[in-house]
N, C-alpha and C. Protein backbone atom coordinates (compact mmCIF):
# COMPACT_ATOMS: atom_id res chain seq x y z
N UNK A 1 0.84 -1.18 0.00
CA UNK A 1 0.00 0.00 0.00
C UNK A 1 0.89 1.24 0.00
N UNK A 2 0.72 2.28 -1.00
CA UNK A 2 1.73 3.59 -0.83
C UNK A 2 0.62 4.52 -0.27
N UNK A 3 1.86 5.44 0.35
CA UNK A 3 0.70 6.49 1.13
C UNK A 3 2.19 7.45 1.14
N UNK A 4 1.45 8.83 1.31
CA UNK A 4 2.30 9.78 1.19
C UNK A 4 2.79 9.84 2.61
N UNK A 5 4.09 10.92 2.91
CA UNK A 5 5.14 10.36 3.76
C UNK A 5 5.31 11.71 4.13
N UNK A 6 6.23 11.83 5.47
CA UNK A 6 7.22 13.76 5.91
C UNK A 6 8.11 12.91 4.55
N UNK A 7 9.07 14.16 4.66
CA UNK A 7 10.61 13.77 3.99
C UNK A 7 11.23 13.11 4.52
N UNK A 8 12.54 12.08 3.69
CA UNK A 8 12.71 11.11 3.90
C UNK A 8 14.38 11.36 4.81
N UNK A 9 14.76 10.45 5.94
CA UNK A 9 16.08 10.82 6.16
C UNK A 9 17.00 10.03 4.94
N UNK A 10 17.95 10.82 5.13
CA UNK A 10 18.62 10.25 3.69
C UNK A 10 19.66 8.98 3.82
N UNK A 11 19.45 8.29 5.06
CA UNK A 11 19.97 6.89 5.19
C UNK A 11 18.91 6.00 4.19
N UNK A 12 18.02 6.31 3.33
CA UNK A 12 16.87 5.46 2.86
C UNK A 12 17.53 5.53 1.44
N UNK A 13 17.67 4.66 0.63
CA UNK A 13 18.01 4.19 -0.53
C UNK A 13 16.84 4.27 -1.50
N UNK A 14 15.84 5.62 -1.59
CA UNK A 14 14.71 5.41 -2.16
C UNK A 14 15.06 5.88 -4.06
N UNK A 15 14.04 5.91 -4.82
CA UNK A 15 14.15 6.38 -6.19
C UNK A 15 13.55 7.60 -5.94
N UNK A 16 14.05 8.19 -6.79
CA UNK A 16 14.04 10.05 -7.05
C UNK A 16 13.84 9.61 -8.66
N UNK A 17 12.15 10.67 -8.54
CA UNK A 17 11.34 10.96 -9.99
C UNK A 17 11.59 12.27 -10.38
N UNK A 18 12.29 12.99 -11.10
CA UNK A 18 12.37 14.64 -11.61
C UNK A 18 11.69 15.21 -12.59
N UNK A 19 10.17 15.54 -12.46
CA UNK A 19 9.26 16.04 -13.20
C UNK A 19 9.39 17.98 -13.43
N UNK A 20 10.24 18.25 -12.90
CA UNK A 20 10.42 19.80 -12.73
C UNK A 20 11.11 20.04 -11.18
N UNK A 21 11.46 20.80 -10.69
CA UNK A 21 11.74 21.63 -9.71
C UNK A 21 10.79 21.98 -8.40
N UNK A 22 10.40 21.99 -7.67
CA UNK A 22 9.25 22.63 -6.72
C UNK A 22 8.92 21.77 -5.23
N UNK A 23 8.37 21.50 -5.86
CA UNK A 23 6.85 20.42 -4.50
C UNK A 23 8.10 19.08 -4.77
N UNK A 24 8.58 18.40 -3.80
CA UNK A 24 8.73 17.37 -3.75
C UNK A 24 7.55 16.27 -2.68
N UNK A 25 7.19 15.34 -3.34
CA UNK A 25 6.15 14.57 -2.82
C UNK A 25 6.99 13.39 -2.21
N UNK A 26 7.20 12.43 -1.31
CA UNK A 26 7.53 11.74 -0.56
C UNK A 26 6.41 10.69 -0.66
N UNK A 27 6.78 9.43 -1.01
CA UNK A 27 6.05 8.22 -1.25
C UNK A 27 6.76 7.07 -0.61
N UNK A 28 5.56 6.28 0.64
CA UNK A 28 6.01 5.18 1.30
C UNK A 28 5.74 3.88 0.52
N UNK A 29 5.99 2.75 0.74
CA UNK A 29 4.64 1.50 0.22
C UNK A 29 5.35 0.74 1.49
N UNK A 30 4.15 0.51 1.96
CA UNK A 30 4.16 -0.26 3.02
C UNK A 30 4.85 0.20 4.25
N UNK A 31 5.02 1.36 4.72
CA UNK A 31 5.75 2.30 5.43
C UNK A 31 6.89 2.19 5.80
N UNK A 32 7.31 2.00 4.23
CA UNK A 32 8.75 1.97 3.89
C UNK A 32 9.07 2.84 3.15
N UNK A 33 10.26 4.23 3.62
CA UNK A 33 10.25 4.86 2.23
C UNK A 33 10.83 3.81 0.85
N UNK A 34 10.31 4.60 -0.31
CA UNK A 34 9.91 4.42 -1.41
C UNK A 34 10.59 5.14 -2.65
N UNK A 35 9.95 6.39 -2.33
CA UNK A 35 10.04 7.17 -3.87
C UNK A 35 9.82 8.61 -3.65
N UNK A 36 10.78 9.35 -4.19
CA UNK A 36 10.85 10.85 -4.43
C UNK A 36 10.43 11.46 -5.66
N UNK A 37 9.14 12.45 -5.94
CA UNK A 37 8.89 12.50 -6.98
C UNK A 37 8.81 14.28 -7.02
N UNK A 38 9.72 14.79 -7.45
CA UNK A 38 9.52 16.31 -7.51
C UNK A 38 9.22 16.73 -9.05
N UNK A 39 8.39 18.27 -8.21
CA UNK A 39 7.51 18.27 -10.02
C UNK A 39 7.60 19.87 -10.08
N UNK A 40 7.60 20.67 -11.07
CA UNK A 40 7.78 21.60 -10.93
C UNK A 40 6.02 22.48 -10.74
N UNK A 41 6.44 23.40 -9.88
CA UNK A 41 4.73 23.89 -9.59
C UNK A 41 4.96 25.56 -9.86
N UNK A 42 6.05 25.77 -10.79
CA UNK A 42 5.67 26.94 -10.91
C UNK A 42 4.59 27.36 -11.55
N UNK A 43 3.60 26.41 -12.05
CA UNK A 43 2.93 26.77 -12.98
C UNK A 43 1.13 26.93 -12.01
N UNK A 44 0.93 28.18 -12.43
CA UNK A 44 -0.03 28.46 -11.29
C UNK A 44 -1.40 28.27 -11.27
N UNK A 45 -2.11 27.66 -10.93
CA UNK A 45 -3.64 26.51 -10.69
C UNK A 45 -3.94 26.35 -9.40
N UNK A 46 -4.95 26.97 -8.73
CA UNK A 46 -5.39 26.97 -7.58
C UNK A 46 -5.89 25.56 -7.57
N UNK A 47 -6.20 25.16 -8.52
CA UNK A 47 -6.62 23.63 -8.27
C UNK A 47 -5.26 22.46 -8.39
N UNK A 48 -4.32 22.83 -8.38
CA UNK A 48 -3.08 21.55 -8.62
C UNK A 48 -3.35 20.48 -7.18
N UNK A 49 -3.07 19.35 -7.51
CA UNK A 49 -3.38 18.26 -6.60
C UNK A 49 -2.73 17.55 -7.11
N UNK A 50 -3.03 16.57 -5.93
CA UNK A 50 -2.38 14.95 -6.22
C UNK A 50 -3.44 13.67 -5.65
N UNK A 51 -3.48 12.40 -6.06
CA UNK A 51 -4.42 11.15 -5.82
C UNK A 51 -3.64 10.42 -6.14
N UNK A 52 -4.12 9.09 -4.93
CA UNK A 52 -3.88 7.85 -5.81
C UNK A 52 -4.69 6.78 -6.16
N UNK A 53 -4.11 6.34 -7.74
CA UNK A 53 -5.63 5.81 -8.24
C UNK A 53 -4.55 4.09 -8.53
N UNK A 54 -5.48 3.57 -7.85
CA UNK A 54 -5.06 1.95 -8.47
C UNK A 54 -3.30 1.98 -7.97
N UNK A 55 -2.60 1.63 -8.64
CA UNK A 55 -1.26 1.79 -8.27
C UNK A 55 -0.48 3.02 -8.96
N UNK A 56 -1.45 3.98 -9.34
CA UNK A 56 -0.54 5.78 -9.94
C UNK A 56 -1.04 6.41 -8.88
N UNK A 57 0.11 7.19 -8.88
CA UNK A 57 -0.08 8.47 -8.30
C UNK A 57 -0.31 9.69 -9.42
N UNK A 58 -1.53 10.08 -9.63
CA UNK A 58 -1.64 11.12 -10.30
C UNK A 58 -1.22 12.82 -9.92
N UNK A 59 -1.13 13.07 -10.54
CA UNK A 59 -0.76 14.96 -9.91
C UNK A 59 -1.44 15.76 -11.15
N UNK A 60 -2.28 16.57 -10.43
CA UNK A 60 -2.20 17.56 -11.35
C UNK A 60 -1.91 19.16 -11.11
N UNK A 61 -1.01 19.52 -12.10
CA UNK A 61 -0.44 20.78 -11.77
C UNK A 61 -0.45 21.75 -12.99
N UNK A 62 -0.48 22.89 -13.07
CA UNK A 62 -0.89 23.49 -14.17
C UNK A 62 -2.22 23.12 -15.22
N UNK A 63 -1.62 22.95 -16.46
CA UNK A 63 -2.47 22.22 -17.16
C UNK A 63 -2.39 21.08 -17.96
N UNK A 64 -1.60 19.99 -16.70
CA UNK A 64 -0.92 19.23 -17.02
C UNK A 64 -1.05 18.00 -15.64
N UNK A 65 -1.62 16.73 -16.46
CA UNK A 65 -1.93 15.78 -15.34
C UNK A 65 -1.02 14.67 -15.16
N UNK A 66 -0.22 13.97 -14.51
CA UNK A 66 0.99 13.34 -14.48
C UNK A 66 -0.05 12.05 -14.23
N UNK A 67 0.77 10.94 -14.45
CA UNK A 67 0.47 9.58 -14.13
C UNK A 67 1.49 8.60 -14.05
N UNK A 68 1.83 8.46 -12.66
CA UNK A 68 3.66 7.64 -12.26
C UNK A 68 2.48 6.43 -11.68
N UNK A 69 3.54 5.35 -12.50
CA UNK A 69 3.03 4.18 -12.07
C UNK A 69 3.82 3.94 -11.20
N UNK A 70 3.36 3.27 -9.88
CA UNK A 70 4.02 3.37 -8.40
C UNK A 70 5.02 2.26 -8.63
N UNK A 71 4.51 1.01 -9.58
CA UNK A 71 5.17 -0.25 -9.28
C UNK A 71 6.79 -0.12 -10.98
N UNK A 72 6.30 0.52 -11.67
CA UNK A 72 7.34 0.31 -12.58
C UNK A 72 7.68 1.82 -12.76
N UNK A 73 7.43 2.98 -12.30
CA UNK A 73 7.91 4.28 -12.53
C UNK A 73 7.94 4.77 -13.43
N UNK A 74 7.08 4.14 -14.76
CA UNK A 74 6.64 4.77 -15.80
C UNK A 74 5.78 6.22 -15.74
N UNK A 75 6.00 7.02 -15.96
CA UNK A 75 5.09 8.45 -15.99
C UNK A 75 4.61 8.40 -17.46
N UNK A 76 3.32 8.48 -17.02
CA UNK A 76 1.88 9.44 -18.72
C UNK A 76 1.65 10.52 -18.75
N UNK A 77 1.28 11.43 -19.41
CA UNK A 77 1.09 12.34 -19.39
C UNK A 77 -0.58 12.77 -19.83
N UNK A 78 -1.44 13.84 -19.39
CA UNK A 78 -2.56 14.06 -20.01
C UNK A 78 -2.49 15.79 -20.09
N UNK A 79 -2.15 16.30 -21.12
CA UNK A 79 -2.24 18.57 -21.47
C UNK A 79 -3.43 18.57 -21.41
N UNK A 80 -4.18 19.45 -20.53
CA UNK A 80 -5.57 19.95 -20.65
C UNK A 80 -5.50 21.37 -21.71
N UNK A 81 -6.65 21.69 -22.22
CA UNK A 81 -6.12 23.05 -22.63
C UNK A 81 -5.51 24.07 -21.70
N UNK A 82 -6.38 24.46 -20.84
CA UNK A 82 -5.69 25.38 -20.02
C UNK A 82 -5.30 25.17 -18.67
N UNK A 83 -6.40 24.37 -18.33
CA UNK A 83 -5.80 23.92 -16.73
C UNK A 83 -6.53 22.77 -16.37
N UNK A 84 -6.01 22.19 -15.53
CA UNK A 84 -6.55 20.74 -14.88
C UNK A 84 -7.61 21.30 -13.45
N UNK A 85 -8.47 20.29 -13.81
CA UNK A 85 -8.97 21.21 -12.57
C UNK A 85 -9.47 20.34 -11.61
N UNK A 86 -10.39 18.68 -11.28
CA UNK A 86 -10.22 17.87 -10.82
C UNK A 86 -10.56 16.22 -11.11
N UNK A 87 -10.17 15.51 -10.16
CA UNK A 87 -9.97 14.45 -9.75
C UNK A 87 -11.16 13.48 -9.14
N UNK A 88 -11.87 12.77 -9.63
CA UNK A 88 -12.98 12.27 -9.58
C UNK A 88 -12.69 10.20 -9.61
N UNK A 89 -13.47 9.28 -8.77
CA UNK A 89 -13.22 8.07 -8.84
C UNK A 89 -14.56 7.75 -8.56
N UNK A 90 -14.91 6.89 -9.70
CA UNK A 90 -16.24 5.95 -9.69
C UNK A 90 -15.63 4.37 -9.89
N UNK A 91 -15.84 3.74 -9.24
CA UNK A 91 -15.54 2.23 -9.68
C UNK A 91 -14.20 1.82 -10.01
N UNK A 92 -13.76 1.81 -11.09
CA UNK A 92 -12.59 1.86 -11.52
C UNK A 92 -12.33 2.35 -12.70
N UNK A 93 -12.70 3.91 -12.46
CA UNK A 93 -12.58 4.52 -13.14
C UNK A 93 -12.26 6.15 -12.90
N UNK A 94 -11.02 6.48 -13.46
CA UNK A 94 -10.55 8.26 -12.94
C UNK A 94 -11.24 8.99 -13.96
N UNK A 95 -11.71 10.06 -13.50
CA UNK A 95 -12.36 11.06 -13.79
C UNK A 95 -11.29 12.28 -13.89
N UNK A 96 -11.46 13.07 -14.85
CA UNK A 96 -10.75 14.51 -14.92
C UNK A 96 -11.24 15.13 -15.26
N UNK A 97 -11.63 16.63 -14.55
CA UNK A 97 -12.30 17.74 -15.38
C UNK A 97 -11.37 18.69 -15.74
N UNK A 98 -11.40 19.58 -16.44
CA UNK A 98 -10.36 20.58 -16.89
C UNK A 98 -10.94 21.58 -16.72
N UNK A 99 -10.98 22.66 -17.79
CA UNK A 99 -11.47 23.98 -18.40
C UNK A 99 -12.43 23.69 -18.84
N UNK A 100 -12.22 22.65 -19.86
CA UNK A 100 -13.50 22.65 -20.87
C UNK A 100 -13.70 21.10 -21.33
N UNK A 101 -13.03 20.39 -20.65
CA UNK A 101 -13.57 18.61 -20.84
C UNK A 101 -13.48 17.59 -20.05
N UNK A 102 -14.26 16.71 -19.95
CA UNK A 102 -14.14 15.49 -18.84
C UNK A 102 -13.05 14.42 -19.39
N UNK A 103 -12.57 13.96 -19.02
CA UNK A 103 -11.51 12.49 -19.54
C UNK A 103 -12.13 11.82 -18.34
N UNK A 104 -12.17 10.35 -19.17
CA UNK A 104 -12.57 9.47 -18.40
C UNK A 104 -11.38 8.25 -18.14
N UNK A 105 -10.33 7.70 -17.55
CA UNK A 105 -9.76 6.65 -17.69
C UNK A 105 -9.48 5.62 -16.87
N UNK A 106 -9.23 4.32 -17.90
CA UNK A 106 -9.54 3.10 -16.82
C UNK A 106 -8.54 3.05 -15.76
N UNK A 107 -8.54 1.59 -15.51
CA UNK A 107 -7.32 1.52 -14.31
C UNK A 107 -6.38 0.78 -14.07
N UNK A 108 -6.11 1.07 -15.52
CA UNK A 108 -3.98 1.38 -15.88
C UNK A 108 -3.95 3.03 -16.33
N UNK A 109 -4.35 3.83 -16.19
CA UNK A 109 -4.23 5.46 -16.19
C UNK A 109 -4.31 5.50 -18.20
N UNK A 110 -5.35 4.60 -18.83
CA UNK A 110 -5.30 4.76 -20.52
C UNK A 110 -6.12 5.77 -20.50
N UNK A 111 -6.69 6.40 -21.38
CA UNK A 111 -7.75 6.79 -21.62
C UNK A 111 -8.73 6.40 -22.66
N UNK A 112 -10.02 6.19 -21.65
CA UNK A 112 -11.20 5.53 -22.52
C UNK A 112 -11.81 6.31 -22.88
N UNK A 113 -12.07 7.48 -22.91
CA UNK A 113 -12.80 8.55 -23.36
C UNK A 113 -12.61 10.07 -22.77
N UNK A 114 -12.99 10.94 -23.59
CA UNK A 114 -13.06 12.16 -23.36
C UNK A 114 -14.04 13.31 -23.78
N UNK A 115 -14.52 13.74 -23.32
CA UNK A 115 -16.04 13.99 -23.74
C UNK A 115 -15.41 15.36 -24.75
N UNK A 116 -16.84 16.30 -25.81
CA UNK A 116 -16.17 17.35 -26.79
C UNK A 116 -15.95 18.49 -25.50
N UNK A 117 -16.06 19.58 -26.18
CA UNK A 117 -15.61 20.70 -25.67
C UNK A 117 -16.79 21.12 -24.72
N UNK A 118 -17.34 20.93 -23.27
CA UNK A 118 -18.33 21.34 -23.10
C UNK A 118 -18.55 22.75 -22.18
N UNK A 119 -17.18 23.51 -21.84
CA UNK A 119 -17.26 24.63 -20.97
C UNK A 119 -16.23 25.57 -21.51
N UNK A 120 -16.38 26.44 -21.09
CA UNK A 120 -14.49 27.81 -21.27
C UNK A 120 -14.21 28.11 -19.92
N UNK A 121 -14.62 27.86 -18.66
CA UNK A 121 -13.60 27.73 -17.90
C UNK A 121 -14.40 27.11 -16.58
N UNK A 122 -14.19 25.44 -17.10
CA UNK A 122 -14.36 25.06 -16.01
C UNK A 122 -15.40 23.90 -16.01
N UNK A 123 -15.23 22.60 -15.66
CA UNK A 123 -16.39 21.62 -15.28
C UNK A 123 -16.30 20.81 -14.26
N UNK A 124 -17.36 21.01 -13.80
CA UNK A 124 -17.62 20.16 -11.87
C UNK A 124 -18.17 19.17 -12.23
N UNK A 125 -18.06 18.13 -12.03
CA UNK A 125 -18.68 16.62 -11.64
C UNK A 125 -20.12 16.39 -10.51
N UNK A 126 -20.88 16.63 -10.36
CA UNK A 126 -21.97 16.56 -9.87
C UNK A 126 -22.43 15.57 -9.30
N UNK A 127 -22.30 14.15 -9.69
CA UNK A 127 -22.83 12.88 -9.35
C UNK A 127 -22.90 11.98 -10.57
N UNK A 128 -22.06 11.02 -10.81
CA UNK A 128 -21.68 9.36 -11.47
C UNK A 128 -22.60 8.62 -10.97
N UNK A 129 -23.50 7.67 -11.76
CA UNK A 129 -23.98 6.43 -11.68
C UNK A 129 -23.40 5.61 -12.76
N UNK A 130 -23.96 4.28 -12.99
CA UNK A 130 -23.48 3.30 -13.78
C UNK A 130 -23.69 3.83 -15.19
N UNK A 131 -24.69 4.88 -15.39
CA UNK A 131 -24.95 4.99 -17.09
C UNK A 131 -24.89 6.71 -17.16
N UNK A 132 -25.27 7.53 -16.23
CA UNK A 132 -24.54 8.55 -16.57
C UNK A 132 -24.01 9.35 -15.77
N UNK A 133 -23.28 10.64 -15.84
CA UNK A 133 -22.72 11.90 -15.48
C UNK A 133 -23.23 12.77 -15.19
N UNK A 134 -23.41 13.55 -14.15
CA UNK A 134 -23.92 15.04 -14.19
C UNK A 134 -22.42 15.89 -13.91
N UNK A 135 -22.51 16.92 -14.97
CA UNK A 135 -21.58 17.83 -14.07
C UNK A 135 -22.56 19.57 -14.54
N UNK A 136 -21.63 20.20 -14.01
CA UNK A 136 -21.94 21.79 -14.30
C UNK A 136 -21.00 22.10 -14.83
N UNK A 137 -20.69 23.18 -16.17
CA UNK A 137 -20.12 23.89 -17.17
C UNK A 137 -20.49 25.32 -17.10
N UNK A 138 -19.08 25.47 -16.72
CA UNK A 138 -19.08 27.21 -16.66
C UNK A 138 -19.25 27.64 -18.67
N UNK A 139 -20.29 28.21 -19.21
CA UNK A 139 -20.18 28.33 -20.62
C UNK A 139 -19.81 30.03 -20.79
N UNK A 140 -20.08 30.82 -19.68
CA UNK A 140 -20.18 32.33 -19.77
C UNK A 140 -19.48 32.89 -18.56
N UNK A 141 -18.43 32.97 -18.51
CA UNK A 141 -17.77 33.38 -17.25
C UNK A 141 -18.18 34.99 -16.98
N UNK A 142 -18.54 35.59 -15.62
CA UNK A 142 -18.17 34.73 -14.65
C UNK A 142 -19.54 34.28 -14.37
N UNK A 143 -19.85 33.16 -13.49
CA UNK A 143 -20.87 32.67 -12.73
C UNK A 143 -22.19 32.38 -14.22
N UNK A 144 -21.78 31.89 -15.15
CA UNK A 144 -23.09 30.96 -16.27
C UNK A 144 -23.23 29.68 -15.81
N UNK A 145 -23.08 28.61 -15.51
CA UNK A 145 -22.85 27.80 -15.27
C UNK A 145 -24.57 27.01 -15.42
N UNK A 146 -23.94 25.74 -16.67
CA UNK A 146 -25.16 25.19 -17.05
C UNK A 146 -25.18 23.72 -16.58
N UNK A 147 -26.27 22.90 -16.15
CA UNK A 147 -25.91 21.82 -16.02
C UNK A 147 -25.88 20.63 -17.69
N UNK A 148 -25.27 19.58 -17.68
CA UNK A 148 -24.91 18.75 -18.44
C UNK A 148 -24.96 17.54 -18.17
N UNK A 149 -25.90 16.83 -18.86
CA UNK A 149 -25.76 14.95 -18.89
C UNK A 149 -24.59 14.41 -19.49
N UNK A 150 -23.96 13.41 -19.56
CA UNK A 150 -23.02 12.90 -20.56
C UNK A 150 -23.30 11.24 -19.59
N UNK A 151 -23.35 10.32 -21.26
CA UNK A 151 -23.10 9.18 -21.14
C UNK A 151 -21.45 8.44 -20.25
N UNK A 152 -21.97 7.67 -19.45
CA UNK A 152 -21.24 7.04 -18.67
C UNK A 152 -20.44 6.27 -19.29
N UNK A 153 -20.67 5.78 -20.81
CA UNK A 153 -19.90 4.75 -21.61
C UNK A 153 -19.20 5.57 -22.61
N UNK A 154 -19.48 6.58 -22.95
CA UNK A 154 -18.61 7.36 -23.88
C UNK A 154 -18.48 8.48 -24.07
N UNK A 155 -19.11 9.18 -23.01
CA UNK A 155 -18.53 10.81 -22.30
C UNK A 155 -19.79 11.77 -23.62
N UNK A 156 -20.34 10.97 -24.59
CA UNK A 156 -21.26 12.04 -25.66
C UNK A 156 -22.26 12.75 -24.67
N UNK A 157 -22.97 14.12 -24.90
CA UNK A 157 -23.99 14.12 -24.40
C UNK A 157 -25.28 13.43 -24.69
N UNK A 158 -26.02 13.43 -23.67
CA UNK A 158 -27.43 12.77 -23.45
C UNK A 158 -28.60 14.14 -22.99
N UNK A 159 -29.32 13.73 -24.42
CA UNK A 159 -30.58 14.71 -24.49
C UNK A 159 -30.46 15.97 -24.66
């Protein structure tokens, strides 16, 4: 099980991930250190975060969503247009909203879908069931915000 950690004393023989400069994140598995993953955060998003989904640790920072696989240290990448904004889990399945689109992906961090363009700055997740989505779409900044169905199997809208 990994779980995030303080910093590590440096008698620990862990791996160091260099995604940029900034935030270094500290990763145990099994409360053992693990893994050093620093990322650069100059890039500015009141929403930047981090989760862990299945065995990734996702981050998102700027407009830019990382995906380090915990067990082989492979990193994916997902560019939003402008910014990442959050982090959503139904089943086994990650959710991402951005600016202006949902990504939906399974759980090896692929992506199974991504819905069209449905906001300009900004979509909230509302409530997942088995067949569909609600979120809200900012379409008219500031404060428009419309609600939106989208299919659970392939991110299209519904109705």
């Amino acid at each position: 099980m990994y779980t995030l950690s303080k910093p590590f004393d440096r008698k620990w023989n862990t791996s160091y991930l260099n995604l940029g400069q900034g935030t270094i994140f500290y990763i145990s598995k099994n409360t053992i250190p693990y893994l050093e993953i620093e990322i650069d955060t100059n890039h500015w998003n009141s929403f930047n975060t981090h989760w862990f989904f299945e065995q990734y640790f996702c981050i998102g920072c700027g407009n830019t969503v990382y995906f380090i696989d915990l067990e082989t240290l492979n990193v994916k990448t997902l560019s939003c247009d402008l910014y990442f904004g959050y982090f959503y889990i139904y089943q086994k399945r990650l959710y991402i909203a951005s600016d202006s689109k949902l990504f939906c992906f399974d759980e090896n961090c692929e992506l199974f879908w991504q819905s069209e363009r449905i906001a300009v700055d900004g979509v909230i997740v509302e409530s997942i069931s088995e067949n569909c989505i609600v979120v809200s779409c900012e379409i008219d900044p500031p404060n428009h915000w419309v609600q939106c169905h989208l299919s659970a199997y392939n991110g299209k809208k519904i109705g």
